[in-house]
Protein backbone atom coordinates (compact mmCIF):
# COMPACT_ATOMS: atom_id res chain seq x y z
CA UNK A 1 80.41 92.38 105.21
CA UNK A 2 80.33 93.68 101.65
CA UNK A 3 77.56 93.15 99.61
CA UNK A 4 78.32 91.46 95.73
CA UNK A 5 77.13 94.65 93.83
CA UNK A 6 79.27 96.51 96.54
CA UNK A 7 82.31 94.39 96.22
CA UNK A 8 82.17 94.91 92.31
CA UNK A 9 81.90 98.14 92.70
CA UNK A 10 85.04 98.79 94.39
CA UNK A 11 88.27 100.68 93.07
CA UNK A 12 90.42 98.44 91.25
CA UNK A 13 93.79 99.61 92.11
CA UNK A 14 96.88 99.03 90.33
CA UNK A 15 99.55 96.88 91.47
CA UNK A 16 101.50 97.86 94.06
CA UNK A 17 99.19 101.15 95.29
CA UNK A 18 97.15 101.17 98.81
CA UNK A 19 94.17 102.66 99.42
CA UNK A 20 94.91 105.50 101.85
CA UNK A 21 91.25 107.27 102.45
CA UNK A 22 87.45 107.48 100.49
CA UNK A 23 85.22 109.27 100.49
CA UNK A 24 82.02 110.99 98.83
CA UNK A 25 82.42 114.44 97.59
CA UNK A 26 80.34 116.69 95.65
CA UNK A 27 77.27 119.03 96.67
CA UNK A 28 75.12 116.11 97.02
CA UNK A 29 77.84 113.32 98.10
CA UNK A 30 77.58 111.28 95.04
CA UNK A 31 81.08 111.21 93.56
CA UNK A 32 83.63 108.44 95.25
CA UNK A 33 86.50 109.91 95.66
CA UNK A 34 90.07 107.26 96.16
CA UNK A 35 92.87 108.51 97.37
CA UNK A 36 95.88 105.84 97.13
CA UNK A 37 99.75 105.74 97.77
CA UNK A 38 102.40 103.99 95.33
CA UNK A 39 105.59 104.42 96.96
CA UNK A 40 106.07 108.20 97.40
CA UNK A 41 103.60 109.22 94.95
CA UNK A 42 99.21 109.76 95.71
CA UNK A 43 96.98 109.00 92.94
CA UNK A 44 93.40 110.20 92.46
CA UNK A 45 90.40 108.47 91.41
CA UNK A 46 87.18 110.11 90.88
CA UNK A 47 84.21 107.41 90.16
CA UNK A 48 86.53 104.83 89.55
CA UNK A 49 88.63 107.17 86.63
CA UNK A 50 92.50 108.40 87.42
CA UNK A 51 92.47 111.92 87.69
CA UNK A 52 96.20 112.05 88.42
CA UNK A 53 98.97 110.43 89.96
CA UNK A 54 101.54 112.70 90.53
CA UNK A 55 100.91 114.23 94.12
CA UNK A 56 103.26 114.63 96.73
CA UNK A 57 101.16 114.89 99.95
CA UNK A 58 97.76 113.37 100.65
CA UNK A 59 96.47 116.91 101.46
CA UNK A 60 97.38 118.02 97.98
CA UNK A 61 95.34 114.78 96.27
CA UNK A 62 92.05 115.74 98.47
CA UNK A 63 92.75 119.26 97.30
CA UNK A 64 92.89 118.70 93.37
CA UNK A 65 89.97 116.58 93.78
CA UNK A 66 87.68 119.14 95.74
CA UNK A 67 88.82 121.35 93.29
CA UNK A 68 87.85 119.32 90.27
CA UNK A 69 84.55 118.99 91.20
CA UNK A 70 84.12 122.08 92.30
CA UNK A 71 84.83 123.20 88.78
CA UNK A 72 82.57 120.77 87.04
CA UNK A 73 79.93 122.21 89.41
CA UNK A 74 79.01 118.90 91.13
């Protein structure tokens, strides 16, 4: 059972999108990563911010975002 602070601290997807996989990423596992799925489309969100929403494959969303924060060096 989720926890209050937990439950607030969840995603808040846009209508219409599913959550398809999270996870923590980074060097020391402290960014949430979202991936979700709006009809054909993946979006990404990185604590809670969009990075995009224009990905074709699941693969290719887990990909920009490793890649993201690989860049940003966390």
């Amino acid at each position: 059972m989720l926890s209050f602070v937990e439950l607030r601290e969840k995603v808040k997807l846009k209508g219409g999108e599913k959550e398809i996989k999270s996870y923590k990423a980074g060097k020391r596992k402290v960014k949430e990563v979202v991936i979700s799925k709006k009809g054909s489309k993946f979006s990404v969100y990185v604590d809670n911010e969009l990075l995009d929403n224009d990905y074709k494959t699941e693969k290719e969303a887990q990909q920009a975002a490793d890649d993201m924060l690989k860049l940003l060096g966390i």
